[in-house]
C-alpha atoms as a PDB file:
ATOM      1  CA  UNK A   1      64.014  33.160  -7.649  1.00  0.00           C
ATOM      2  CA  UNK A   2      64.654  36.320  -6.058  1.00  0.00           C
ATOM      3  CA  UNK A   3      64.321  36.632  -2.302  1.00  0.00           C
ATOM      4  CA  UNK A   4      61.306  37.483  -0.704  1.00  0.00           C
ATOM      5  CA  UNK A   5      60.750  41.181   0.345  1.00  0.00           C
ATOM      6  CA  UNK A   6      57.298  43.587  -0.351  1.00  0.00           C
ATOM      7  CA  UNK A   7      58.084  45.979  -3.075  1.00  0.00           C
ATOM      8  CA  UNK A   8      60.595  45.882  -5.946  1.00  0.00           C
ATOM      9  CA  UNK A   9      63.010  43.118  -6.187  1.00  0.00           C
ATOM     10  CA  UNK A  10      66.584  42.604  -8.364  1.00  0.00           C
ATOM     11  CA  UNK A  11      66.923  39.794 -10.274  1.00  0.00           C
ATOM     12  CA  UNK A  12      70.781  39.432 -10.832  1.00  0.00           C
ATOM     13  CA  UNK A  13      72.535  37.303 -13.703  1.00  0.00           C
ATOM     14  CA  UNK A  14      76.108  36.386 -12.784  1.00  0.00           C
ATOM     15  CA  UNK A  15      78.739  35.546 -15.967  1.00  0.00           C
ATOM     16  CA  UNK A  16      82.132  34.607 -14.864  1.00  0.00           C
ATOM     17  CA  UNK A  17      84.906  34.138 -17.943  1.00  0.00           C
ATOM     18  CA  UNK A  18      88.658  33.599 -17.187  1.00  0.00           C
ATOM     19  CA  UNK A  19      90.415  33.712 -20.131  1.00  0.00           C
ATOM     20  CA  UNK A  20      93.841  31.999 -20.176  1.00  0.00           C
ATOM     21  CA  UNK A  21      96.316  33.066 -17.412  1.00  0.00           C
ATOM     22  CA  UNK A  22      94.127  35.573 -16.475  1.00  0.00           C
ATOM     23  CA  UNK A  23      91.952  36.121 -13.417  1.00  0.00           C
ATOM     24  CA  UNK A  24      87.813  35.512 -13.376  1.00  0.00           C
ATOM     25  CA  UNK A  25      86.253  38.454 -14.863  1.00  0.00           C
ATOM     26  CA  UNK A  26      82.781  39.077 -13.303  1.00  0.00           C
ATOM     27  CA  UNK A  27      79.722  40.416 -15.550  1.00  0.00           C
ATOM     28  CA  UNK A  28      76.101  40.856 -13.237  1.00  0.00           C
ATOM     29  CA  UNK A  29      72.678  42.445 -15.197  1.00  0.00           C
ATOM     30  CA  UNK A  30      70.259  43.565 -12.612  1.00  0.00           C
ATOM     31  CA  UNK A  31      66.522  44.312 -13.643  1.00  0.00           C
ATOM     32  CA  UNK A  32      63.998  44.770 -11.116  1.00  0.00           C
ATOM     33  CA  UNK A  33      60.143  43.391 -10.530  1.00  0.00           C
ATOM     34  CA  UNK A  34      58.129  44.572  -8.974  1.00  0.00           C
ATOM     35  CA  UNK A  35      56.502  42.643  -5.672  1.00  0.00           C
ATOM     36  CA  UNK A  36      56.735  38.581  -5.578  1.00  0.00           C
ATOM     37  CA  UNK A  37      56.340  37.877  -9.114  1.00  0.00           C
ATOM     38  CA  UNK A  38      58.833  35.535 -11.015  1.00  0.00           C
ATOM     39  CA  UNK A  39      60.620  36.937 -13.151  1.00  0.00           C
ATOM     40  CA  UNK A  40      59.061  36.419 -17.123  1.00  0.00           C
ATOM     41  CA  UNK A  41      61.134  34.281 -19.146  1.00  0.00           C
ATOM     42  CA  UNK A  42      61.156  35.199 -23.127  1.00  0.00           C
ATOM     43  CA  UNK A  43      59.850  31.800 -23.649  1.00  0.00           C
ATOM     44  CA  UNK A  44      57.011  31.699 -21.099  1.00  0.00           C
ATOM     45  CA  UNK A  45      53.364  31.403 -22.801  1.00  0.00           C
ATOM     46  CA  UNK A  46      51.538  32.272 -20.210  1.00  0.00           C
ATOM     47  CA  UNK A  47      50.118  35.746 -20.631  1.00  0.00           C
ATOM     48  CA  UNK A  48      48.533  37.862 -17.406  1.00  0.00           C
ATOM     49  CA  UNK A  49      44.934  40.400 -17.685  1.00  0.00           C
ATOM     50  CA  UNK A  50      42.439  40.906 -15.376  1.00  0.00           C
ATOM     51  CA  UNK A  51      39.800  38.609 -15.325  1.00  0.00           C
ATOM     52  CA  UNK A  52      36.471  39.039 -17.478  1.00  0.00           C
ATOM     53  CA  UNK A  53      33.144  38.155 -16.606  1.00  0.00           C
ATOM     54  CA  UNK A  54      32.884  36.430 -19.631  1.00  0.00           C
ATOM     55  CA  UNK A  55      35.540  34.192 -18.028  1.00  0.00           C
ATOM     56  CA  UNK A  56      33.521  32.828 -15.117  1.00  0.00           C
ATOM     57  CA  UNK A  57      32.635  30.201 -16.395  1.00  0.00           C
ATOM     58  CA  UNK A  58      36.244  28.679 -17.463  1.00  0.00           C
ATOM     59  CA  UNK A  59      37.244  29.671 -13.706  1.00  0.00           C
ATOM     60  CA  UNK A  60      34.039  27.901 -12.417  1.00  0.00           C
ATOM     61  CA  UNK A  61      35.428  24.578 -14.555  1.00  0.00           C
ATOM     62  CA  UNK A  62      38.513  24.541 -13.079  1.00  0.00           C
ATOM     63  CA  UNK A  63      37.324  24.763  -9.173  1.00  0.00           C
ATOM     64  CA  UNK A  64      34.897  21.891 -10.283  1.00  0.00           C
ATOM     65  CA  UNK A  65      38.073  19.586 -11.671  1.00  0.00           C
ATOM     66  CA  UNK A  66      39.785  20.048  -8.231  1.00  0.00           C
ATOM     67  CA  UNK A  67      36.147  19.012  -6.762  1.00  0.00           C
ATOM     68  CA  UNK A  68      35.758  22.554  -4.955  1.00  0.00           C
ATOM     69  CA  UNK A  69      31.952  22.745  -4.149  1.00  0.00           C
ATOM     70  CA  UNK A  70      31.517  26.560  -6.094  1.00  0.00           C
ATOM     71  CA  UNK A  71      28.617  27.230  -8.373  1.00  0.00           C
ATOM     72  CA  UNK A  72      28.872  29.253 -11.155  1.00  0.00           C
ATOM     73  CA  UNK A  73      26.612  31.533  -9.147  1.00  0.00           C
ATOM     74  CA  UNK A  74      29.206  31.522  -6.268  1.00  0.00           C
ATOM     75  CA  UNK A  75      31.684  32.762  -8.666  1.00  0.00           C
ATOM     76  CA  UNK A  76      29.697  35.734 -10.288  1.00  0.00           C
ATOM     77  CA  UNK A  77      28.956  36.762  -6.525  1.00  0.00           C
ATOM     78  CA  UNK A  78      32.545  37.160  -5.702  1.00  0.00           C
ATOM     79  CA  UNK A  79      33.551  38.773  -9.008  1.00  0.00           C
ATOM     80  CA  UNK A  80      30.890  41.383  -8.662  1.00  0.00           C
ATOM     81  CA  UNK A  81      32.399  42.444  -5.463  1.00  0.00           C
ATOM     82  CA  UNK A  82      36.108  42.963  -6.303  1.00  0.00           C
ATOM     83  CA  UNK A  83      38.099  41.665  -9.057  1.00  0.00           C
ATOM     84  CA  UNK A  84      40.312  39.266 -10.285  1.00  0.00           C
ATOM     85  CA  UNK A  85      43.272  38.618 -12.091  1.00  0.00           C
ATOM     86  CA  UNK A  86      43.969  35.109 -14.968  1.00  0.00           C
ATOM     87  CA  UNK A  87      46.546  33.590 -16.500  1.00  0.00           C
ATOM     88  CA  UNK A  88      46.267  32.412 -19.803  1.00  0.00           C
ATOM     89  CA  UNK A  89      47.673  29.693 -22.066  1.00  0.00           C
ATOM     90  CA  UNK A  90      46.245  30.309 -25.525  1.00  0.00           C
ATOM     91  CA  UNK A  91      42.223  30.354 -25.149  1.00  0.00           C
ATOM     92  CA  UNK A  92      42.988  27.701 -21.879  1.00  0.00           C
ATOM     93  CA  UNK A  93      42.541  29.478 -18.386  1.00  0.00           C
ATOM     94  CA  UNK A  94      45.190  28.260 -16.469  1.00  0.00           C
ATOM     95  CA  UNK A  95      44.754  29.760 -13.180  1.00  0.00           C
ATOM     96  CA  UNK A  96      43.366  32.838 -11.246  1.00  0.00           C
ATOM     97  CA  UNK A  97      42.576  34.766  -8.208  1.00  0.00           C
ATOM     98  CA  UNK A  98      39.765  37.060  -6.423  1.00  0.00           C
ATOM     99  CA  UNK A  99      40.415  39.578  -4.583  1.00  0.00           C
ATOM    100  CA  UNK A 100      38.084  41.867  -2.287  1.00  0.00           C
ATOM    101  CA  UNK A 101      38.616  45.426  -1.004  1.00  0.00           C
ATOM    102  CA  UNK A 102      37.511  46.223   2.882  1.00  0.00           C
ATOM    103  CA  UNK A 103      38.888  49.244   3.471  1.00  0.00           C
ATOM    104  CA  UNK A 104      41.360  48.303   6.513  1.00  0.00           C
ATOM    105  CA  UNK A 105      42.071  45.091   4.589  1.00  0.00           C
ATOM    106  CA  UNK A 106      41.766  43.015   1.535  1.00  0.00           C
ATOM    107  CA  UNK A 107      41.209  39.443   1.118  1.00  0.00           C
ATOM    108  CA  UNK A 108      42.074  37.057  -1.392  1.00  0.00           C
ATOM    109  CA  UNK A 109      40.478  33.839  -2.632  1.00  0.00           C
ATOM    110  CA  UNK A 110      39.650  31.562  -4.928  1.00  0.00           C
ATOM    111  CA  UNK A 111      43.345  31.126  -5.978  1.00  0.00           C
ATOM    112  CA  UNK A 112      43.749  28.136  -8.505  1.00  0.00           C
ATOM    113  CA  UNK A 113      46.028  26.745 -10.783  1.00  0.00           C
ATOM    114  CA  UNK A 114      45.194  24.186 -13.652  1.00  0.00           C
ATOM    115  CA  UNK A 115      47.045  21.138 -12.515  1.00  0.00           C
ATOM    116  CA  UNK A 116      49.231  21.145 -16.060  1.00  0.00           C
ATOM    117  CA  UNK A 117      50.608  24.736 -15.177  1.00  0.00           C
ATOM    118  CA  UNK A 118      51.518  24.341 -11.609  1.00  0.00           C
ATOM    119  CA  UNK A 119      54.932  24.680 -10.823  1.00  0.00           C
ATOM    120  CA  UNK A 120      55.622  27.703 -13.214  1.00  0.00           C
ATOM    121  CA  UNK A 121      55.255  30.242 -10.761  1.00  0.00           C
ATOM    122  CA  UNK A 122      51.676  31.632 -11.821  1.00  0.00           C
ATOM    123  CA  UNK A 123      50.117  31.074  -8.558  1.00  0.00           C
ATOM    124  CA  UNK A 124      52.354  33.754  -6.895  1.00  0.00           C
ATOM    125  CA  UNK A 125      52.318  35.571  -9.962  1.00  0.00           C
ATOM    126  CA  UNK A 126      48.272  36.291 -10.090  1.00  0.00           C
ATOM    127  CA  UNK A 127      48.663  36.805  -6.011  1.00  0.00           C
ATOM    128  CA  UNK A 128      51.347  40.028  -6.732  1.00  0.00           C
ATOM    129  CA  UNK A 129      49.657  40.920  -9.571  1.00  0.00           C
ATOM    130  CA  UNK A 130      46.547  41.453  -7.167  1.00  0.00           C
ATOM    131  CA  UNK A 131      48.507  43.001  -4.123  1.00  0.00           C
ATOM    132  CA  UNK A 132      48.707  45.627  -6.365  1.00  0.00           C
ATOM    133  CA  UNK A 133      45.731  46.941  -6.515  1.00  0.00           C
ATOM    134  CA  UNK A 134      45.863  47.153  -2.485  1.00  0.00           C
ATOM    135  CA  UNK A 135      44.872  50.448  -1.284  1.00  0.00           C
ATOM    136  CA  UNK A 136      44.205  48.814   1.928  1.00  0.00           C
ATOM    137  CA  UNK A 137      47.410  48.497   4.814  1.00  0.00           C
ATOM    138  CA  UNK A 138      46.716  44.676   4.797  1.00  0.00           C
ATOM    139  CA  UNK A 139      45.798  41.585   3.149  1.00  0.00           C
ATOM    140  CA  UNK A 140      44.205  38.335   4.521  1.00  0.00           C
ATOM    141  CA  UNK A 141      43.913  35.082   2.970  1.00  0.00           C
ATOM    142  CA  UNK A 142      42.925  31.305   4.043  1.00  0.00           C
ATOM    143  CA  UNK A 143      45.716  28.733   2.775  1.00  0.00           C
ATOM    144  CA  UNK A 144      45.471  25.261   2.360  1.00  0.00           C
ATOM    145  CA  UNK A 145      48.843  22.947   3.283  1.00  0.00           C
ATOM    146  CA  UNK A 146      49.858  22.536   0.197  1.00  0.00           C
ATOM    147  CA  UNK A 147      49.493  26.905  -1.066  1.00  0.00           C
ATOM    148  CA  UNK A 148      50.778  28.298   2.390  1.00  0.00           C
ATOM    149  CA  UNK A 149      54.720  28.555   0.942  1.00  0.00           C
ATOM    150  CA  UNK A 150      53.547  30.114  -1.867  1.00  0.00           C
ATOM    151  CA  UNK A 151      51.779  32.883   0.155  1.00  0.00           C
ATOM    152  CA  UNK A 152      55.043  32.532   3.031  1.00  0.00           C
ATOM    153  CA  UNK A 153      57.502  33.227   0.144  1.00  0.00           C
ATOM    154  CA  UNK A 154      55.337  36.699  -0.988  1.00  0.00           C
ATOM    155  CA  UNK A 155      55.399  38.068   3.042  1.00  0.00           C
ATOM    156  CA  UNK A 156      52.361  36.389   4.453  1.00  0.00           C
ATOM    157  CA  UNK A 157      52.431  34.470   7.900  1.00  0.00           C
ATOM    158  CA  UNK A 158      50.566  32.659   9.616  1.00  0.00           C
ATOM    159  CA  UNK A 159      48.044  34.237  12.547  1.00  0.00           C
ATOM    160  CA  UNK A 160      45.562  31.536  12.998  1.00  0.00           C
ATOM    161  CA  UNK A 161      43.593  28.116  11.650  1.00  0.00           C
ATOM    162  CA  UNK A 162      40.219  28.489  10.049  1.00  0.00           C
ATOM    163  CA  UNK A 163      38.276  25.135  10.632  1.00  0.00           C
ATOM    164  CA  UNK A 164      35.751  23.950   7.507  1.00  0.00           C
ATOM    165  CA  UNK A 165      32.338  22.068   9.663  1.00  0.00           C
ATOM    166  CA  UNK A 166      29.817  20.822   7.484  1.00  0.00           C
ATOM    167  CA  UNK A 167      27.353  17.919   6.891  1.00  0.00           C
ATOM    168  CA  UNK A 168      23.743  16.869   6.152  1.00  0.00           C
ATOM    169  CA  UNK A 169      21.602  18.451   9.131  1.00  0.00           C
ATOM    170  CA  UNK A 170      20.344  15.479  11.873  1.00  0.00           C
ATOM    171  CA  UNK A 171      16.632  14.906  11.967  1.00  0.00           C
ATOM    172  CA  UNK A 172      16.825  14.916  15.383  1.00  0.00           C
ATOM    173  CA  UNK A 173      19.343  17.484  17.062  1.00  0.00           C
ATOM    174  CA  UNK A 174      20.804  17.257  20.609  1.00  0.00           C
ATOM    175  CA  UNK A 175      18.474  18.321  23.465  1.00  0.00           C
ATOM    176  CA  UNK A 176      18.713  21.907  24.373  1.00  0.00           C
ATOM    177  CA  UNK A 177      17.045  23.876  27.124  1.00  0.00           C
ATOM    178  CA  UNK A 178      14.767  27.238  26.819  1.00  0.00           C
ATOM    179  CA  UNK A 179      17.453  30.333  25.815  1.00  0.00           C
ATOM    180  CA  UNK A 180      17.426  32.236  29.153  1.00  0.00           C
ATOM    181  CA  UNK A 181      15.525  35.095  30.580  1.00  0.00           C
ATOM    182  CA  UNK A 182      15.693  38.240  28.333  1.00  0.00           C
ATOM    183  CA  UNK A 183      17.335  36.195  25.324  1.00  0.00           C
ATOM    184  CA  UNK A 184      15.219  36.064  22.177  1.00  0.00           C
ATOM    185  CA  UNK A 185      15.638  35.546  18.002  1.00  0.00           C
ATOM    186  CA  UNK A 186      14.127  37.010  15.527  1.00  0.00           C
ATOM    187  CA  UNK A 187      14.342  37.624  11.768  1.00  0.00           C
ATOM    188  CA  UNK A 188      16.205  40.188  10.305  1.00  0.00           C
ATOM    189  CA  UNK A 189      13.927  43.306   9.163  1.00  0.00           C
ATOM    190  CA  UNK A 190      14.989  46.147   7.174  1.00  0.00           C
ATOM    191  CA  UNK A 191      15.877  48.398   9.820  1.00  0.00           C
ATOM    192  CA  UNK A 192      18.605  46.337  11.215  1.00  0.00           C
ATOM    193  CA  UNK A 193      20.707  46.779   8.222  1.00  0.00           C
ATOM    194  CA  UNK A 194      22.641  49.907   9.948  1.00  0.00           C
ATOM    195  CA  UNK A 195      23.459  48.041  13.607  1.00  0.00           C
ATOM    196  CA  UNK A 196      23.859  44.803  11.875  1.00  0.00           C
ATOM    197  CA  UNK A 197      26.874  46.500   9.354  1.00  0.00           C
ATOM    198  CA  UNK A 198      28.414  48.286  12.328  1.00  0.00           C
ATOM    199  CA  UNK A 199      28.531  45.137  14.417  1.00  0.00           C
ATOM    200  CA  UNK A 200      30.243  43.484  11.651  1.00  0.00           C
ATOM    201  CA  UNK A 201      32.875  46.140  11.120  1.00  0.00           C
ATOM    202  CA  UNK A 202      33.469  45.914  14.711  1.00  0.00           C
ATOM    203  CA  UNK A 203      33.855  42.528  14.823  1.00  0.00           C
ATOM    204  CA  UNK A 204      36.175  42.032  11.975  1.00  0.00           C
ATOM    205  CA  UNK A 205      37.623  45.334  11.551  1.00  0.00           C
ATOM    206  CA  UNK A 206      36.767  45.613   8.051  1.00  0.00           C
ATOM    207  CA  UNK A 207      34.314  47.975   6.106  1.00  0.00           C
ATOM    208  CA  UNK A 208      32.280  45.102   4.546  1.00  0.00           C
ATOM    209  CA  UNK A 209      29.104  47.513   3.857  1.00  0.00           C
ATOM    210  CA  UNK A 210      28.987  46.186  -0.250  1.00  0.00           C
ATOM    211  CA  UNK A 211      29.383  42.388   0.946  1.00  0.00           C
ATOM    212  CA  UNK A 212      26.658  42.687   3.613  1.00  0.00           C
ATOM    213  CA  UNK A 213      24.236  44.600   1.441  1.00  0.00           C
ATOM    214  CA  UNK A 214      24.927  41.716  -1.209  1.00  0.00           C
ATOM    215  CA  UNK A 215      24.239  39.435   1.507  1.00  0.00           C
ATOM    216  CA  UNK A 216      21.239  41.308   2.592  1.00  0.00           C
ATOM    217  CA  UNK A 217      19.114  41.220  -0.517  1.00  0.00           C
ATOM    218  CA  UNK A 218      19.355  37.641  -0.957  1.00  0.00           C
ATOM    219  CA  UNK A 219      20.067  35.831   2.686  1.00  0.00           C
ATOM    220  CA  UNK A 220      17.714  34.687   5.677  1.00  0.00           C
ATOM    221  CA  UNK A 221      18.835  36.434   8.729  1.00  0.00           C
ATOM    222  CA  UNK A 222      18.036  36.079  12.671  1.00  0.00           C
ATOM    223  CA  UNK A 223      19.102  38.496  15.486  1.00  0.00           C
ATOM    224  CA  UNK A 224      19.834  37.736  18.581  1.00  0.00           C
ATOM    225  CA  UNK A 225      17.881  39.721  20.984  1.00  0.00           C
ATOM    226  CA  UNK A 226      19.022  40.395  24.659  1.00  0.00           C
ATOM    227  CA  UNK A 227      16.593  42.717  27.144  1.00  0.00           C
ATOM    228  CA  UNK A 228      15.081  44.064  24.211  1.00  0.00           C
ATOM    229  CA  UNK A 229      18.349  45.192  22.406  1.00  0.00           C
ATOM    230  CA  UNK A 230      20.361  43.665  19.370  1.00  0.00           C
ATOM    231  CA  UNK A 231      22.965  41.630  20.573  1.00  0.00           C
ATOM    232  CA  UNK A 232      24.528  39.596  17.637  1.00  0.00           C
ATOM    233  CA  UNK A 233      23.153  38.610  14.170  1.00  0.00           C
ATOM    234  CA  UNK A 234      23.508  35.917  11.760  1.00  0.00           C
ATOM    235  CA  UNK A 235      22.804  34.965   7.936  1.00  0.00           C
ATOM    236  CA  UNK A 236      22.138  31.800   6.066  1.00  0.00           C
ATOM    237  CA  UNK A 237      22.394  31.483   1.969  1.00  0.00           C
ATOM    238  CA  UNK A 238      22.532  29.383  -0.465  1.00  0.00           C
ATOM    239  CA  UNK A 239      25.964  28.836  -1.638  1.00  0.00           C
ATOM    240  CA  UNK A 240      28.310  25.458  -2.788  1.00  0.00           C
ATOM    241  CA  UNK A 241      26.601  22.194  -2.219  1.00  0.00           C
ATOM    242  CA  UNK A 242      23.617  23.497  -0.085  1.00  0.00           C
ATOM    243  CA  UNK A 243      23.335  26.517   3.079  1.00  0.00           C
ATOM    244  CA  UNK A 244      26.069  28.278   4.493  1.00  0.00           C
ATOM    245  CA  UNK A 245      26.330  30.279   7.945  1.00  0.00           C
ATOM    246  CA  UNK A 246      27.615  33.301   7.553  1.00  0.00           C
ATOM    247  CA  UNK A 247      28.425  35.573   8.656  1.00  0.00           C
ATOM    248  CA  UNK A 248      27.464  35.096  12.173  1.00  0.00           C
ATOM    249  CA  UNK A 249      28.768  38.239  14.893  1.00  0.00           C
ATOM    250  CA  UNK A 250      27.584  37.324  18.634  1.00  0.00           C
ATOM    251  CA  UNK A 251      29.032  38.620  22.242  1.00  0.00           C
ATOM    252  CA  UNK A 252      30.067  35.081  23.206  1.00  0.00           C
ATOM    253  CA  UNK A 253      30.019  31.803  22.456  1.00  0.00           C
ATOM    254  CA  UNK A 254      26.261  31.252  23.702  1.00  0.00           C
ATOM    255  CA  UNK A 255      24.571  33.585  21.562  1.00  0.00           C
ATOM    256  CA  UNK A 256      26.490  32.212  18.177  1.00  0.00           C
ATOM    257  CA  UNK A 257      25.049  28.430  19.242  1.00  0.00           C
ATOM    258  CA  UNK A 258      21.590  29.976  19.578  1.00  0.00           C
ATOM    259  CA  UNK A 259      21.798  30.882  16.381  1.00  0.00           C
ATOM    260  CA  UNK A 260      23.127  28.405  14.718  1.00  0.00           C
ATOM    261  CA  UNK A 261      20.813  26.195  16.547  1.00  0.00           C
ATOM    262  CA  UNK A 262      18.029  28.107  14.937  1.00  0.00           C
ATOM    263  CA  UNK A 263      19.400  27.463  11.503  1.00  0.00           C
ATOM    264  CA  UNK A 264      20.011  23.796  12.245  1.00  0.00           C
ATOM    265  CA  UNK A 265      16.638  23.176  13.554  1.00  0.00           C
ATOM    266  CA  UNK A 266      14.805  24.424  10.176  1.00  0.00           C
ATOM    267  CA  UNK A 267      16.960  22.152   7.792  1.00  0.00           C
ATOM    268  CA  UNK A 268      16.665  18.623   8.686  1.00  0.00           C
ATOM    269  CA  UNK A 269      18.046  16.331   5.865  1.00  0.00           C
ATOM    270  CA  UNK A 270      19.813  19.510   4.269  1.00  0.00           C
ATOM    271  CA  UNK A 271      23.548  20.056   3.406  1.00  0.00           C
ATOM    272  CA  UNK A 272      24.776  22.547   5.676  1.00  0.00           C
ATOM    273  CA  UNK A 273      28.209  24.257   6.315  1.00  0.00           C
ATOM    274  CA  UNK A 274      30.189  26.635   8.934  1.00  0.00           C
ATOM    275  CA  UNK A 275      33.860  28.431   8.793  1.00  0.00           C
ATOM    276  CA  UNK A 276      34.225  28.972  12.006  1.00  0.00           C
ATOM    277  CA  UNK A 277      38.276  29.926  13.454  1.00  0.00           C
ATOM    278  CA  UNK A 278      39.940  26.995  15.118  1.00  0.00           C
ATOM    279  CA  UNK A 279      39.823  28.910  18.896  1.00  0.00           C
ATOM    280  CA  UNK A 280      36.402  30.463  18.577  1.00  0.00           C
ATOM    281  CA  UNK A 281      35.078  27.305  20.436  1.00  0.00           C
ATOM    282  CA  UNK A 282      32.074  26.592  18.238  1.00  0.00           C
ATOM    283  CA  UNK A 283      33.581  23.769  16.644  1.00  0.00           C
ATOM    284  CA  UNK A 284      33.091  20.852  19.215  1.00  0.00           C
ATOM    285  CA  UNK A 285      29.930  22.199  19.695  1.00  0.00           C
ATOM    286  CA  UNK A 286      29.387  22.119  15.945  1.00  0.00           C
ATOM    287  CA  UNK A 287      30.662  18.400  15.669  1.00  0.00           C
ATOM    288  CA  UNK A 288      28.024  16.971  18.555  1.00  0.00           C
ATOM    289  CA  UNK A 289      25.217  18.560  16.149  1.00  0.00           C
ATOM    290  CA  UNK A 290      25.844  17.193  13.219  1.00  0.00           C
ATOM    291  CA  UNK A 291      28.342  19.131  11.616  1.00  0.00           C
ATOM    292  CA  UNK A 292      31.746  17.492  11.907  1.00  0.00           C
ATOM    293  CA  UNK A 293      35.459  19.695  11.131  1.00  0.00           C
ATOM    294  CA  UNK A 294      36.418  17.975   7.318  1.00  0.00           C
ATOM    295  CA  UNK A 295      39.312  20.583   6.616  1.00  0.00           C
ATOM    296  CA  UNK A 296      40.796  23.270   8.075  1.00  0.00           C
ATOM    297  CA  UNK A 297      43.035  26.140   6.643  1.00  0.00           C
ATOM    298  CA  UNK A 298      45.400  28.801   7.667  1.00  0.00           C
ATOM    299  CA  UNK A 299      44.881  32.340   8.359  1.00  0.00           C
ATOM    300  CA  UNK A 300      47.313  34.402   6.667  1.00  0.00           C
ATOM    301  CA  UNK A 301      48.215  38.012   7.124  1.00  0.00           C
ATOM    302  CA  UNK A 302      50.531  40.110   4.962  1.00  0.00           C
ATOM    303  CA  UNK A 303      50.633  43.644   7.091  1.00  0.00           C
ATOM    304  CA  UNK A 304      48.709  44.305  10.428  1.00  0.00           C
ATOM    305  CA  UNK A 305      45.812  42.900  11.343  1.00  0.00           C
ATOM    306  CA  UNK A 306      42.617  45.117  11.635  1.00  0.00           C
ATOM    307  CA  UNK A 307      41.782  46.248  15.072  1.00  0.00           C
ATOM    308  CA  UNK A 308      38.882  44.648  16.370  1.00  0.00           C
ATOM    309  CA  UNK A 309      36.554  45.351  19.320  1.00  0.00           C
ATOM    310  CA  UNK A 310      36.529  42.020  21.564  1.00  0.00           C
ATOM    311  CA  UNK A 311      32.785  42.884  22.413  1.00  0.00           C
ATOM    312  CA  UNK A 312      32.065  41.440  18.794  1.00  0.00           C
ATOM    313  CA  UNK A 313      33.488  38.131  17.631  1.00  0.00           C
ATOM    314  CA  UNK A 314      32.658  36.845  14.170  1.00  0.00           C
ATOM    315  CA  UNK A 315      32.087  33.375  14.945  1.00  0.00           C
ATOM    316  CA  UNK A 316      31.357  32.372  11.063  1.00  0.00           C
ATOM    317  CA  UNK A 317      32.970  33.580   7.966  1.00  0.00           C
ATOM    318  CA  UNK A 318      30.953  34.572   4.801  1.00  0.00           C
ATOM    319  CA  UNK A 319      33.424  32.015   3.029  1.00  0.00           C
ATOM    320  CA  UNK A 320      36.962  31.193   3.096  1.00  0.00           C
ATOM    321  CA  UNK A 321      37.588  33.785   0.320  1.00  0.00           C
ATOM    322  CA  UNK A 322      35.436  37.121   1.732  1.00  0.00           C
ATOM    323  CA  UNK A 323      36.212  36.600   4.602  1.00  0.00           C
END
């Protein structure tokens, strides 16, 4: 395989012949790819196209085989908001990838082989073929173990964990005092649509406006309120095997528990789940209420990171895969 570098890589074929009493004679061919992809053999019957709506639902059936908790709803939300790129063997799916476009940075997710392809390159393959499209300076993904070389081997490293907390919600949560003087929730109304964006591009550096007004139409949201002013905010939707948190943007770690509190304390008996990054602190916190770490994944960056303002921390992702 050729060697890893960012834009257009040779491929050389050596052919050495010495004919009798003669010295080696030397013959190299050098064609060039473009990115990470592997090279395409003449026999390979995998073919590449962007993926189809109309494919969803062969993409949903494979994340189901590998047990990944995605709806076919979950999938139709992330296509509508970027793209996506399959591989193909005949009329079989055998693998694809999402990608999202935030201005500053894109992410990637929902990267999957069939289990009967892997090992033919098309995982890194579908990746390149979607750094492609990258107008943005960066690109972020979550990687399991087992997918991190893969993404290592195409110029991503490794800038952080991402820790996966979920469970069934405790009838009866820890004790917890009054929130303090001046500290107040409330739901989301229209008008906080404008703060609530900007505090989320500040937070993860991203312009997320398309995500967020997806989000908005269909999500339960809660501010948190400080002296009278906005302070942080948080949504909860349906997604995977029940309610996600997500995103959640707070000044510090006692505002995003508030919150998540809140969200806790109206689903008792309900499957409920948090991304949360492996430093942000919420995850022991997390764990005493009922919502143990089960995985965790890590954060990979191929180019800078986006500049953040350390007023704002996200404390929960959307998913894995939007980041």
């Amino acid at each position: 395989m050729p060697p890893s570098a960012t834009r257009r890589q040779p491929w050389i074929r050596f052919c050495a012949q010495r004919p009798p009493g003669r010295r080696y004679h030397v013959a190299a061919t050098l064609t060039l790819y473009e990115d990470y992809e592997v090279p395409p053999s003449p026999t390979s019957a995998i073919q590449y196209r962007p993926l189809q709506e109309a494919d969803l639902p062969q993409a949903h059936a494979l994340s189901a085989a590998l047990q990944w908790p995605h709806r076919l709803e979950d999938w139709r939300f992330g296509w509508r908001l970027g793209a996506g790129e399959a591989a193909w063997h005949g009329a079989d799916l055998a693998g694809v990838a999402l990608h999202w476009d935030y201005g500053t940075c894109m992410t990637l997710g929902h990267i999957i082989v069939a289990p009967a392809h892997q090992g033919q390159g098309i995982g890194g393959t579908l990746v390149a073929r979607a750094l492609r499209h990258a107008a943005a300076p960066a690109a972020l993904l979550h990687a399991t173990p087992a997918g991190a070389g893969v993404y290592a081997r195409q110029g991503f490293g490794v800038v952080g964990q991402v820790a996966q907390h979920q469970g069934v919600v405790p009838a009866q949560l820890p004790a917890a005092g009054p929130l303090p003087a001046g500290v107040a929730l409330r739901p989301l109304a229209p008008g906080d649509r404008a703060w609530a964006m900007a505090w989320d591009t500040a937070a993860t550096g991203m312009r997320r406006e398309a995500l967020l007004g997806a989000l908005w139409d269909t999500a339960q949201g809660v501010a948190l309120m400080r002296a009278g002013q906005p302070a942080g905010f948080s949504l909860l939707r349906r997604a995977g095997r029940g309610w996600v948190v997500g995103p959640l943007v707070a000044p510090d770690l006692d505002g995003a528990q508030a919150m998540v509190r809140h969200w806790l304390a109206g689903r008792p008996g309900e499957f409920l789940r948090v991304d949360t990054g492996a430093d942000s602190g919420l995850g022991p916190w997390l764990a005493r209420h009922g919502l143990p770490r089960v995985d965790f994944g890590a954060i990979m960056s191929r180019g800078p990171m986006p500049a953040r303002d350390s007023r704002r921390r996200a404390y929960a992702l959307v998913s894995q895969a939007l980041g």
